[in-house]
Protein backbone atom coordinates (compact mmCIF):
# COMPACT_ATOMS: atom_id res chain seq x y z
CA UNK A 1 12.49 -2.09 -3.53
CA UNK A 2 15.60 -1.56 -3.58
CA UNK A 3 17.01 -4.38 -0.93
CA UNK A 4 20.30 -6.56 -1.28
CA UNK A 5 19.67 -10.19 -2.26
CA UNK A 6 20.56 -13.86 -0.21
CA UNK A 7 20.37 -16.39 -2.00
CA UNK A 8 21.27 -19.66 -2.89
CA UNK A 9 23.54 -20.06 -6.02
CA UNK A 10 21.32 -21.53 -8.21
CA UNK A 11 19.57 -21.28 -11.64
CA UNK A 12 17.44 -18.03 -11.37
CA UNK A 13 19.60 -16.60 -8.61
CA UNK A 14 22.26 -16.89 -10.44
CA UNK A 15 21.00 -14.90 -14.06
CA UNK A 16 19.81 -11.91 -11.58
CA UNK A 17 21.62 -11.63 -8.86
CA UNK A 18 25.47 -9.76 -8.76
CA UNK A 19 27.26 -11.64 -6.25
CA UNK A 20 29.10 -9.52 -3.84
CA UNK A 21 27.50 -6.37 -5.78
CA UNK A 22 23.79 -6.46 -5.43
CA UNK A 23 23.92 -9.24 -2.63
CA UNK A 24 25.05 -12.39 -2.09
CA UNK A 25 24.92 -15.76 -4.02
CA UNK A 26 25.76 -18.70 -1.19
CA UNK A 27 25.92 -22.24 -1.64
CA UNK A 28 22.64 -24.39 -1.32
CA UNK A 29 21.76 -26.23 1.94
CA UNK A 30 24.26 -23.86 3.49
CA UNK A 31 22.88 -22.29 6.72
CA UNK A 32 26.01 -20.99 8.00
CA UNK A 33 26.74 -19.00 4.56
CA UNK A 34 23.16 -18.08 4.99
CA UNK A 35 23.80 -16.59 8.05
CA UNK A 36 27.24 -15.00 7.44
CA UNK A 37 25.39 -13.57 4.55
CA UNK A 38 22.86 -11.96 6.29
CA UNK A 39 25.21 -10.58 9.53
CA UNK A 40 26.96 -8.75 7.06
CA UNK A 41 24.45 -7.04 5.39
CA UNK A 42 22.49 -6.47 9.26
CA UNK A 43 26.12 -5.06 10.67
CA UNK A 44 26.69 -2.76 7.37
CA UNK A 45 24.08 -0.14 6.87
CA UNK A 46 25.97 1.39 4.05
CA UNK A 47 26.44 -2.03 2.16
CA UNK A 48 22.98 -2.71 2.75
CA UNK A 49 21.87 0.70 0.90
CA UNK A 50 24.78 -0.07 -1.88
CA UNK A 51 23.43 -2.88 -2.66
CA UNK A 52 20.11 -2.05 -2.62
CA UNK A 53 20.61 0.66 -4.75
CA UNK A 54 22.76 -1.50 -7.36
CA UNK A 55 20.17 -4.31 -7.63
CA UNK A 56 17.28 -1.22 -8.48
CA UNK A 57 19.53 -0.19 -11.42
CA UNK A 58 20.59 -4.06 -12.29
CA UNK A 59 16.85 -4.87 -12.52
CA UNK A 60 16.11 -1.64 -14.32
CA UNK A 61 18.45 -2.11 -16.54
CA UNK A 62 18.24 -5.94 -17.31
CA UNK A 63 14.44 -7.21 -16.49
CA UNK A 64 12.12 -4.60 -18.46
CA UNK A 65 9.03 -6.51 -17.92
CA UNK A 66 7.90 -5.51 -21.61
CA UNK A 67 10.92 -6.91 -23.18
CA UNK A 68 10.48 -9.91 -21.33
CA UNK A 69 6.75 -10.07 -22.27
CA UNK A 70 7.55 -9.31 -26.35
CA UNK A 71 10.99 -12.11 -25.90
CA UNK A 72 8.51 -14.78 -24.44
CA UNK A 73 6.05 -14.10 -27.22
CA UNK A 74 8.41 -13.94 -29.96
CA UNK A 75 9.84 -17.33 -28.58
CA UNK A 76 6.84 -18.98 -28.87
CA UNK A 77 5.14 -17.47 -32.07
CA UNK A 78 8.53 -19.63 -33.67
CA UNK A 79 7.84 -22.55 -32.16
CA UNK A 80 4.11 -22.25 -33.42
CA UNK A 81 6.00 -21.92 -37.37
CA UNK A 82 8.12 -25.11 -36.55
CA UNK A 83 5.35 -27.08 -35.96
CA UNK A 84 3.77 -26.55 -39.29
């Protein structure tokens, strides 16, 4: 969709998200990094399209949804050998 990320900087988050390149990781239960987050990225129409565009190509790039598929099925074809 090609939008910049808030977030928390978490698990998840963390694997997708480029901090300060295709949004912005902030710590948990943090509503004023929240905030200061998101009145950066309303006050910067050219940062907002950056990182929009960046996090289009990350995801691309990174999180082919057939990869992930084949990885997931690979992973558990092996742990169906282990067992027996």
């Amino acid at each position: 969709m090609k939008l910049p990320v808030v977030s928390t900087d978490v698990i998840g988050p963390r694997e997708s998200v480029e901090n300060g390149t295709t949004g912005f990781l902030v710590p948990s239960k943090s509503a004023e990094a929240v905030c200061e987050a998101l009145l950066k990225l309303v006050s910067d129409k050219s940062l907002r399209e950056q990182m929009g565009t960046k996090g289009r190509e990350r995801i691309i790039e990174k999180f082919d949804r057939k990869a992930i598929i084949a990885a997931v099925v690979r992973h558990r074809l092996s742990l169906l050998k282990e067992r027996r």
